[in-house]
PDB file of N, CA and C in Angstrom:
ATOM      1  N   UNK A   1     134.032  78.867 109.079  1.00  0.00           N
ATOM      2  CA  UNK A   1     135.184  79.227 108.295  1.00  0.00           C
ATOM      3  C   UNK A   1     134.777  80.242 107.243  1.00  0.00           C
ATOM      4  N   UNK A   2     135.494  80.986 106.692  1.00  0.00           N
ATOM      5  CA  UNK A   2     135.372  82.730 106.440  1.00  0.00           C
ATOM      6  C   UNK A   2     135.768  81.807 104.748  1.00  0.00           C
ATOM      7  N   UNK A   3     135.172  81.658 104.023  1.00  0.00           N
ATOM      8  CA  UNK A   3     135.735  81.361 102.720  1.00  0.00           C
ATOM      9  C   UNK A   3     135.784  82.323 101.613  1.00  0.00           C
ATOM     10  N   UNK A   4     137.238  82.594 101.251  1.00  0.00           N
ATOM     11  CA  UNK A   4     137.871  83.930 100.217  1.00  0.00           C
ATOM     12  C   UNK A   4     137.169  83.411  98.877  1.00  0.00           C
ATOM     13  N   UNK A   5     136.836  82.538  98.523  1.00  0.00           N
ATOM     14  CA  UNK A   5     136.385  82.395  97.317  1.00  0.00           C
ATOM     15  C   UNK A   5     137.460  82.270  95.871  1.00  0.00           C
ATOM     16  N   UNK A   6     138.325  81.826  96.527  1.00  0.00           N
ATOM     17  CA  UNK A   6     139.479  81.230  95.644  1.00  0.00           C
ATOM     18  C   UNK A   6     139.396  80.151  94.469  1.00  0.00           C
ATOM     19  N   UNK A   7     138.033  79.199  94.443  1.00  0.00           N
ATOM     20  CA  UNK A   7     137.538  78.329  93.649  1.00  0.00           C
ATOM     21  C   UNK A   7     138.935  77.066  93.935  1.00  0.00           C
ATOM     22  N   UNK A   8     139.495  76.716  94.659  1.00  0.00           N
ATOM     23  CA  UNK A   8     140.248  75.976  94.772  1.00  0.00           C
ATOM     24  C   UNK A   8     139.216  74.062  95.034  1.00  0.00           C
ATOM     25  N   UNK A   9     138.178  74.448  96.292  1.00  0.00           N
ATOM     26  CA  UNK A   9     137.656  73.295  96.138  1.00  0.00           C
ATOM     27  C   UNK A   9     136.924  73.068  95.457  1.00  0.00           C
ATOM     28  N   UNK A  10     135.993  74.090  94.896  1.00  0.00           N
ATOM     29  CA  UNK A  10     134.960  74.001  93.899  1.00  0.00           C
ATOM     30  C   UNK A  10     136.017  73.545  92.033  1.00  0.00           C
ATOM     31  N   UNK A  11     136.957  74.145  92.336  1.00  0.00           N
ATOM     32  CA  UNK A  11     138.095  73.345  90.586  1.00  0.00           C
ATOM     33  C   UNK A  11     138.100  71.993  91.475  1.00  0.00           C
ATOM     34  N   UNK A  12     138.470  71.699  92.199  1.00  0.00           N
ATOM     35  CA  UNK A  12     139.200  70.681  92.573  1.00  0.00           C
ATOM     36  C   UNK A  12     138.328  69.169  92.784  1.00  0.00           C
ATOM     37  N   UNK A  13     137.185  69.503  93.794  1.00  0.00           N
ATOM     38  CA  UNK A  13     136.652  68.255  94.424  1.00  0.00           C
ATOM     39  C   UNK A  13     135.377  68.338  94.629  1.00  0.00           C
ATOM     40  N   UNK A  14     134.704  68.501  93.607  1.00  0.00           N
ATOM     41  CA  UNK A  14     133.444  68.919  93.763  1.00  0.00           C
ATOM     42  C   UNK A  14     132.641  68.176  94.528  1.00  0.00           C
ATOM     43  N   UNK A  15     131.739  67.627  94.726  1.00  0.00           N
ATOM     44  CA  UNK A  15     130.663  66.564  95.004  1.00  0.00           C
ATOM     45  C   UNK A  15     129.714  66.493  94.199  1.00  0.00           C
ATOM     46  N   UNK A  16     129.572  67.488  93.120  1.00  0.00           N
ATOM     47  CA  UNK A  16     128.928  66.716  92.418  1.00  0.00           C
ATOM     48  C   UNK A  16     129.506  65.616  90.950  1.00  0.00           C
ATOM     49  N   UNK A  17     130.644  65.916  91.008  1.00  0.00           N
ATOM     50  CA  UNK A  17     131.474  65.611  89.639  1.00  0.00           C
ATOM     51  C   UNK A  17     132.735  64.309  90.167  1.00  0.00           C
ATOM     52  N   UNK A  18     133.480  64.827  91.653  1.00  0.00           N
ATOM     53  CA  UNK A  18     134.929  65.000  92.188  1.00  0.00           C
ATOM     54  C   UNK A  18     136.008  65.960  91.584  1.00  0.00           C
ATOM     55  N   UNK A  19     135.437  66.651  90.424  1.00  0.00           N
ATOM     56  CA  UNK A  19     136.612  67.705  89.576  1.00  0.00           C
ATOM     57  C   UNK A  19     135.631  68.949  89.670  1.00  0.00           C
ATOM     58  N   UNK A  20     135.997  70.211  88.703  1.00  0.00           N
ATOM     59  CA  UNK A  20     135.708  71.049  88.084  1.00  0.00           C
ATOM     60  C   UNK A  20     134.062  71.171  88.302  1.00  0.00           C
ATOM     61  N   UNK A  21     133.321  71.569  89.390  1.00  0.00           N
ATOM     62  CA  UNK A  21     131.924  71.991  89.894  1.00  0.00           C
ATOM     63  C   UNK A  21     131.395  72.246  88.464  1.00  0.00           C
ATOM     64  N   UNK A  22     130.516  71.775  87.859  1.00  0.00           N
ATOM     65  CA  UNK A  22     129.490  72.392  86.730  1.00  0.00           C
ATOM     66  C   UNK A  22     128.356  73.572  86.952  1.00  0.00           C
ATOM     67  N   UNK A  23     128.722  73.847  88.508  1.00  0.00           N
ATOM     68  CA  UNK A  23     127.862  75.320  88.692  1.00  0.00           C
ATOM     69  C   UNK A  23     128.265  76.382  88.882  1.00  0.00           C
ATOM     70  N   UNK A  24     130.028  76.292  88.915  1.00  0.00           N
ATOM     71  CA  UNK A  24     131.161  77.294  88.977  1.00  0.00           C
ATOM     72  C   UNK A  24     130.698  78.740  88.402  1.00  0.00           C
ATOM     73  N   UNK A  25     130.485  79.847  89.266  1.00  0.00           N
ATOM     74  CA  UNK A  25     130.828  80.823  87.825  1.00  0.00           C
ATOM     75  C   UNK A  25     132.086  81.649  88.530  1.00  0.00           C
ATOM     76  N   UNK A  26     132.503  82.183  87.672  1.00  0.00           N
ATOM     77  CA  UNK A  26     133.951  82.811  87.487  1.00  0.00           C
ATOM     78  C   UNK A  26     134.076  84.706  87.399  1.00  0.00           C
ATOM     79  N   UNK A  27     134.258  85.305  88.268  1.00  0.00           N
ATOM     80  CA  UNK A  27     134.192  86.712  87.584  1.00  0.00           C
ATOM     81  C   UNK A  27     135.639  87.280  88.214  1.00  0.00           C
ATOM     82  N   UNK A  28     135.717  88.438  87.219  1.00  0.00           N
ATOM     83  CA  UNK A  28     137.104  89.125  87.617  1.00  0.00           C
ATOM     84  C   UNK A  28     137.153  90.078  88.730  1.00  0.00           C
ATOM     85  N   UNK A  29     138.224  90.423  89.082  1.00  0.00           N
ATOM     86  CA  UNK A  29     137.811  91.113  90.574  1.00  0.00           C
ATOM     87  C   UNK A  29     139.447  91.604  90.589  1.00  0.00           C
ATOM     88  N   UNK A  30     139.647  93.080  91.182  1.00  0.00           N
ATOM     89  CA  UNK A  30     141.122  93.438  91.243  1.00  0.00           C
ATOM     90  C   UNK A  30     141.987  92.784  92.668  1.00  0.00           C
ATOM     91  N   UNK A  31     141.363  91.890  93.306  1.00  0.00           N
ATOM     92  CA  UNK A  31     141.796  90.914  94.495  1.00  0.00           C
ATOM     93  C   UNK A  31     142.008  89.363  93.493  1.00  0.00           C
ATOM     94  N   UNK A  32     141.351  89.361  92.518  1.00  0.00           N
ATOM     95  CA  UNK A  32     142.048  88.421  91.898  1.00  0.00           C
ATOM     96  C   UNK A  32     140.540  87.462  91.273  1.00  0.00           C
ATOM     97  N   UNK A  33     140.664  86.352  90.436  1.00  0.00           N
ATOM     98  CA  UNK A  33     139.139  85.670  90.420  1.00  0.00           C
ATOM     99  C   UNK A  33     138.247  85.229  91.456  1.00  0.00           C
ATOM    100  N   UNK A  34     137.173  85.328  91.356  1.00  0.00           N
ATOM    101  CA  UNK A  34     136.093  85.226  92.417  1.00  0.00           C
ATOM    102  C   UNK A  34     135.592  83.897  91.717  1.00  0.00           C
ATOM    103  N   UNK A  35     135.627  82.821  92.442  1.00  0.00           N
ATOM    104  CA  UNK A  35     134.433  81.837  92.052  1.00  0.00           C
ATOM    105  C   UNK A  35     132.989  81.620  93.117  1.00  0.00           C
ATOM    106  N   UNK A  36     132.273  81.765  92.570  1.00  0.00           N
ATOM    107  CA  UNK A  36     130.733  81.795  93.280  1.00  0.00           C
ATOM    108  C   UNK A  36     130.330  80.705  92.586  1.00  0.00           C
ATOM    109  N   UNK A  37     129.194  79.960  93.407  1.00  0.00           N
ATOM    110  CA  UNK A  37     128.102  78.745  92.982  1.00  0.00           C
ATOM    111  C   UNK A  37     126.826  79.765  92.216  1.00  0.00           C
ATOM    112  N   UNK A  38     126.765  78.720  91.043  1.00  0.00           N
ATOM    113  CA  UNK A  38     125.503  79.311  90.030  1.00  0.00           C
ATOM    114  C   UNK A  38     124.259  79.231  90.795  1.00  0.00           C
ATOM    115  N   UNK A  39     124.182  78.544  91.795  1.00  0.00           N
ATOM    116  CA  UNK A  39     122.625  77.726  92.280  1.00  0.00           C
ATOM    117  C   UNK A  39     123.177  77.580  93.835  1.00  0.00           C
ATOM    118  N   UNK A  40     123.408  79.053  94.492  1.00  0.00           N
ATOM    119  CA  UNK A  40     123.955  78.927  95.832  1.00  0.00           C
ATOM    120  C   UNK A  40     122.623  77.711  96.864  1.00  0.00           C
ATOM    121  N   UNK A  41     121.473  78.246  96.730  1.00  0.00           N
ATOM    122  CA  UNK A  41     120.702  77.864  97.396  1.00  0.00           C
ATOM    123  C   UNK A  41     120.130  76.190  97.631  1.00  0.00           C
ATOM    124  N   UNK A  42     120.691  75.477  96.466  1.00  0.00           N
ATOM    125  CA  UNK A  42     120.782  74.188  95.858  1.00  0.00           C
ATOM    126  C   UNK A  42     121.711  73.890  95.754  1.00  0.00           C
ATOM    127  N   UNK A  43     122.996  74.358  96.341  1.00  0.00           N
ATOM    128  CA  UNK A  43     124.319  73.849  96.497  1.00  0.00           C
ATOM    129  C   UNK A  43     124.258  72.425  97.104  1.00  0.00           C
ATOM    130  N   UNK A  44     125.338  71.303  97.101  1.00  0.00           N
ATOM    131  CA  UNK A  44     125.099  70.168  97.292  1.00  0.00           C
ATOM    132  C   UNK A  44     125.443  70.040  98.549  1.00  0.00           C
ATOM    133  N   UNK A  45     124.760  68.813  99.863  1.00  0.00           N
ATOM    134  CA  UNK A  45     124.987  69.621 101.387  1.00  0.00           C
ATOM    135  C   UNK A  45     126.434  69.385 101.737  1.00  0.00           C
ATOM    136  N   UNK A  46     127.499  68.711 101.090  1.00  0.00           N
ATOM    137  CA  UNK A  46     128.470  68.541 101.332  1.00  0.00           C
ATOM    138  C   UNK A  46     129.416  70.142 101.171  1.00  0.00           C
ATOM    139  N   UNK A  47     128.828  70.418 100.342  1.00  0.00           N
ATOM    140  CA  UNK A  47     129.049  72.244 100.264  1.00  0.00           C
ATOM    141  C   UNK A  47     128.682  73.175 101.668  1.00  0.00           C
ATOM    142  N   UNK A  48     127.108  73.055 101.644  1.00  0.00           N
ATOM    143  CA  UNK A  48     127.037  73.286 102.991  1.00  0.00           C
ATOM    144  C   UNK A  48     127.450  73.611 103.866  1.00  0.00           C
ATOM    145  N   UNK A  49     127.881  71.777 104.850  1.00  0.00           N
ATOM    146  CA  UNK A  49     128.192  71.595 105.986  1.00  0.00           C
ATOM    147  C   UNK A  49     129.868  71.775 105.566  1.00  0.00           C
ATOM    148  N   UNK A  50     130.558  72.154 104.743  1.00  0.00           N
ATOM    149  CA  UNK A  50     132.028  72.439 104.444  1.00  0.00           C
ATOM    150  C   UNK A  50     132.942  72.938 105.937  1.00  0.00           C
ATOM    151  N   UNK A  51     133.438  72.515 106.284  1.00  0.00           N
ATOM    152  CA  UNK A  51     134.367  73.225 107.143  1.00  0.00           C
ATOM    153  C   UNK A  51     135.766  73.639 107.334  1.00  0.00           C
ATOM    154  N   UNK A  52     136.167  73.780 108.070  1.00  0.00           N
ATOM    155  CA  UNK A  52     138.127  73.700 108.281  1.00  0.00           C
ATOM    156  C   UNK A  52     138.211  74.648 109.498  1.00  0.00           C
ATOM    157  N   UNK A  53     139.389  74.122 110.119  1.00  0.00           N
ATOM    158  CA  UNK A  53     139.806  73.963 111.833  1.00  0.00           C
ATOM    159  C   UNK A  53     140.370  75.622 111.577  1.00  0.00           C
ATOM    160  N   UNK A  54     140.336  76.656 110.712  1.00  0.00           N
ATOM    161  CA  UNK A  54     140.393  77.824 110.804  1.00  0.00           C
ATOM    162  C   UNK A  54     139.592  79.008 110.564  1.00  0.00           C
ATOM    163  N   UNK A  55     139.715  79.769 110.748  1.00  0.00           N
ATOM    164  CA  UNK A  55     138.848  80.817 110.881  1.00  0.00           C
ATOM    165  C   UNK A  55     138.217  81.068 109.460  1.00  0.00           C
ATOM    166  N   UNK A  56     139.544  81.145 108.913  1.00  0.00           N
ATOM    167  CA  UNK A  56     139.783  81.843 107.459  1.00  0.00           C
ATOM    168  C   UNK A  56     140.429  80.097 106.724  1.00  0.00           C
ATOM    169  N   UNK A  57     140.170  79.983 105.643  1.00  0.00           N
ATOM    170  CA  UNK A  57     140.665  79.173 104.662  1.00  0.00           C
ATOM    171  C   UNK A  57     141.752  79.498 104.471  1.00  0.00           C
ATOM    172  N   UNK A  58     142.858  78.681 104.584  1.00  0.00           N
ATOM    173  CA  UNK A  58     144.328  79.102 104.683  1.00  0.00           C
ATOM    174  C   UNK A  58     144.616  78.942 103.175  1.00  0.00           C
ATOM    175  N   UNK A  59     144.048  77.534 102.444  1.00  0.00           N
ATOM    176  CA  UNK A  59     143.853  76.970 100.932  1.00  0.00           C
ATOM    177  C   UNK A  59     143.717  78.787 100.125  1.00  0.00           C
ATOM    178  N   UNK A  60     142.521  79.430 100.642  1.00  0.00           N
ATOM    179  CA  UNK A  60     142.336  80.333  99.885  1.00  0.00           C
ATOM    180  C   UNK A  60     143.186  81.375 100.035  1.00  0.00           C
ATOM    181  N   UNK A  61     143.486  81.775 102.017  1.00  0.00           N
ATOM    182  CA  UNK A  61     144.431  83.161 102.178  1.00  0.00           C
ATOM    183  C   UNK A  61     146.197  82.465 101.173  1.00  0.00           C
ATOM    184  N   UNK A  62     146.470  81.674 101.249  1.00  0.00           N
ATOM    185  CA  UNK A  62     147.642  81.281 100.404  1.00  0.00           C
ATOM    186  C   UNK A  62     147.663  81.651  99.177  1.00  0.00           C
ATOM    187  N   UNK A  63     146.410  80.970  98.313  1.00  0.00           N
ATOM    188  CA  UNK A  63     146.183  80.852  97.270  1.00  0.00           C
ATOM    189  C   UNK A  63     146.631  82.408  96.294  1.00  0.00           C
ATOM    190  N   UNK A  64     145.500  83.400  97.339  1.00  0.00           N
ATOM    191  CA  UNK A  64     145.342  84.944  97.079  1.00  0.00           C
ATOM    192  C   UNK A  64     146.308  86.198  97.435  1.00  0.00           C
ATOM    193  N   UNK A  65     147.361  85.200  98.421  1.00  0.00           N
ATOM    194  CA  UNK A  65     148.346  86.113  99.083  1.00  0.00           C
ATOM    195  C   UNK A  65     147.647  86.824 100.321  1.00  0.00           C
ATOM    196  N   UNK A  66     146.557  86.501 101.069  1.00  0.00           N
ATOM    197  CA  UNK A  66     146.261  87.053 101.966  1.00  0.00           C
ATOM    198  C   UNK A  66     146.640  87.198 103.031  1.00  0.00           C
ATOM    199  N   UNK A  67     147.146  88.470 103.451  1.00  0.00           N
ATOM    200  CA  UNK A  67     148.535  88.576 104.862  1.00  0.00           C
ATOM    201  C   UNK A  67     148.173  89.000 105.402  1.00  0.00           C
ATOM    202  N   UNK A  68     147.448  90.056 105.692  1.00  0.00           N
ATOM    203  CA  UNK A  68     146.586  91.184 106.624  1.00  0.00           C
ATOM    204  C   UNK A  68     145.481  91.412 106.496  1.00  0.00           C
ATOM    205  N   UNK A  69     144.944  92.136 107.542  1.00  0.00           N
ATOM    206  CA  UNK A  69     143.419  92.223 107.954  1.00  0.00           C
ATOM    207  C   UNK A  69     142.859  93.729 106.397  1.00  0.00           C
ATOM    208  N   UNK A  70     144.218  93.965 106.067  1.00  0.00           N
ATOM    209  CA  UNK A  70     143.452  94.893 105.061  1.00  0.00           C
ATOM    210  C   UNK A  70     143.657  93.960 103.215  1.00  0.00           C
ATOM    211  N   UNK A  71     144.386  93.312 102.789  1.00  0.00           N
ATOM    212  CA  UNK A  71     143.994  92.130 102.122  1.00  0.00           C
ATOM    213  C   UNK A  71     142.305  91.777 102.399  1.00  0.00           C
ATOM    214  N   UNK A  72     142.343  91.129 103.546  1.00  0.00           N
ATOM    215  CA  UNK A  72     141.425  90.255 103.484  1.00  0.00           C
ATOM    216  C   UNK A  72     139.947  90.945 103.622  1.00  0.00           C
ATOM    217  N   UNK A  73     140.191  92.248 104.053  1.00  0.00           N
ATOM    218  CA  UNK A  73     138.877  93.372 104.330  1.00  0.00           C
ATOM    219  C   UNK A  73     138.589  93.731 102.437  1.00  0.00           C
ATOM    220  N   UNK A  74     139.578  94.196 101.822  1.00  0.00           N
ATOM    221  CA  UNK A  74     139.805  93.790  99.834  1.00  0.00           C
ATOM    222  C   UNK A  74     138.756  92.989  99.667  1.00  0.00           C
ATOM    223  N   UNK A  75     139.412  91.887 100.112  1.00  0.00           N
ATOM    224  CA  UNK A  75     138.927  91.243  99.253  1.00  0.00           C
ATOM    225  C   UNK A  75     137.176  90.189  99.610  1.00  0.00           C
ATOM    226  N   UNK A  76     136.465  90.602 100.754  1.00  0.00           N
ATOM    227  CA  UNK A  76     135.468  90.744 101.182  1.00  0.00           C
ATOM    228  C   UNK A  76     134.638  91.536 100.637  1.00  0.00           C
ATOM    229  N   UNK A  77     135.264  92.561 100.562  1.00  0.00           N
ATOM    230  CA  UNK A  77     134.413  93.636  99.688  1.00  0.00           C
ATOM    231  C   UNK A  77     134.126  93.129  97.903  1.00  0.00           C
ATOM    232  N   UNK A  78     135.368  92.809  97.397  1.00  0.00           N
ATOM    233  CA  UNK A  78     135.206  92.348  96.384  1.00  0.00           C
ATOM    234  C   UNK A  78     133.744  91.115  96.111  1.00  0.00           C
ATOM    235  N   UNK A  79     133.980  90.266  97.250  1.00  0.00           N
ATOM    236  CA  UNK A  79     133.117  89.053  96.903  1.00  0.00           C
ATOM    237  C   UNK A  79     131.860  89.821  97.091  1.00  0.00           C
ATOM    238  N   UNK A  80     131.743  90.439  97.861  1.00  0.00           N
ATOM    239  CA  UNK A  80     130.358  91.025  98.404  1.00  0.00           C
ATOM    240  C   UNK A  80     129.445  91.982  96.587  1.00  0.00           C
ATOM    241  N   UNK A  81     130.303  93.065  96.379  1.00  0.00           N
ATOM    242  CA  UNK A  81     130.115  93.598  95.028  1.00  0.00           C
ATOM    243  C   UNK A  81     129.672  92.436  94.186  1.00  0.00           C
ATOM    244  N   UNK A  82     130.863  91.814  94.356  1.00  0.00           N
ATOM    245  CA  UNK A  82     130.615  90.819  92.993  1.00  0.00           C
ATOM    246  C   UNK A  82     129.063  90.086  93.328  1.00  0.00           C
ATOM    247  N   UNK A  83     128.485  89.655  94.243  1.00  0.00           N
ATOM    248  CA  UNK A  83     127.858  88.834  94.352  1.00  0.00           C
ATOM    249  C   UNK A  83     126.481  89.913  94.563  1.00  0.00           C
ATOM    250  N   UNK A  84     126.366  91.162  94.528  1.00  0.00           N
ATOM    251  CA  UNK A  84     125.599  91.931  94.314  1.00  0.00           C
ATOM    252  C   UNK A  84     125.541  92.426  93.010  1.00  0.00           C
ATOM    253  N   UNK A  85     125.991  92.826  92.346  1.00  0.00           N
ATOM    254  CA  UNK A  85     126.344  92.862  90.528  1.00  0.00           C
ATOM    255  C   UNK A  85     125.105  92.580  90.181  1.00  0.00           C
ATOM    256  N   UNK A  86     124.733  93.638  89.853  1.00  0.00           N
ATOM    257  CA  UNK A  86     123.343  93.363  88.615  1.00  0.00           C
ATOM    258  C   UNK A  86     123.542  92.646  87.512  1.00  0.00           C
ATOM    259  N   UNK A  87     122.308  91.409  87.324  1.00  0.00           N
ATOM    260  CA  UNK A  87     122.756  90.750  86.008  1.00  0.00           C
ATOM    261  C   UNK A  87     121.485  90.950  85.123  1.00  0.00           C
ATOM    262  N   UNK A  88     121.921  90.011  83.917  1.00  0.00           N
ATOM    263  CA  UNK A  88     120.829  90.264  82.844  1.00  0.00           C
ATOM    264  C   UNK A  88     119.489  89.311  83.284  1.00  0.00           C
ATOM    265  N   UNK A  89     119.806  88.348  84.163  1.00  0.00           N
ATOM    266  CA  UNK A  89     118.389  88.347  85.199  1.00  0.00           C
ATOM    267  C   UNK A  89     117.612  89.409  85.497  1.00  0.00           C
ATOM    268  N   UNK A  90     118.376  90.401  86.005  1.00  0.00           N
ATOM    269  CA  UNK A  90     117.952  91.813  86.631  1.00  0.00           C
ATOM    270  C   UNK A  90     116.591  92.516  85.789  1.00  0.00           C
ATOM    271  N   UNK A  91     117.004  92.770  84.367  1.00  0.00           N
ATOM    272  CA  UNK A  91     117.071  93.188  83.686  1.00  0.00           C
ATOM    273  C   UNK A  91     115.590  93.406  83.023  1.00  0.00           C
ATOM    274  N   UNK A  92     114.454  94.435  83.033  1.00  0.00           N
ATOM    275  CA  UNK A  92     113.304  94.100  82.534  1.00  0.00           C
ATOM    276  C   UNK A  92     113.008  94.380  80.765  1.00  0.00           C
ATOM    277  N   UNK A  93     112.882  93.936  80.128  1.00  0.00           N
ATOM    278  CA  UNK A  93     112.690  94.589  78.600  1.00  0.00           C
ATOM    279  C   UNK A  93     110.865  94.679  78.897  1.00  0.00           C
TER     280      UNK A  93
END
């Protein structure tokens, strides 16, 4: 399953909490907010093994208004940038 990154299950049902993920981060994006995991690689395996009987997250294409293959090409790109974004990790002093 193709997940838009809507933060719907990560607000909602976490596994590590059942609410509001404590590894959430949040950035702005002109497709709308992006939620990404702080600690993708240590995500919890219920995250993981996540699934749904569609291609695409319907939770998220709803959520975002996603109707077409050029929406959803948007907003791919968006997550992708975003999740490439130089941070102050990056950063050498």
């Amino acid at each position: 399953m193709l997940c838009v990154s809507c933060g719907f299950c990560c607000r909602t049902m976490s596994p590590i909490n059942g609410g509001y993920c404590p590894l959430l981060i949040e950035k702005e994006s002109d497709t709308g907010k992006i939620y990404l995991c702080g600690d993708y690689d240590n995500r919890p395996q219920e995250c993981v093994n996540h699934t749904f009987f569609s291609p695409i997250c319907p939770i998220g294409a709803d959520t975002l208004g996603i109707k077409n293959q050029e929406k959803l090409d948007a907003r791919m790109k968006a997550i992708n940038d975003s999740i490439n974004e130089p941070s102050f990790e990056d950063c050498e002093f």
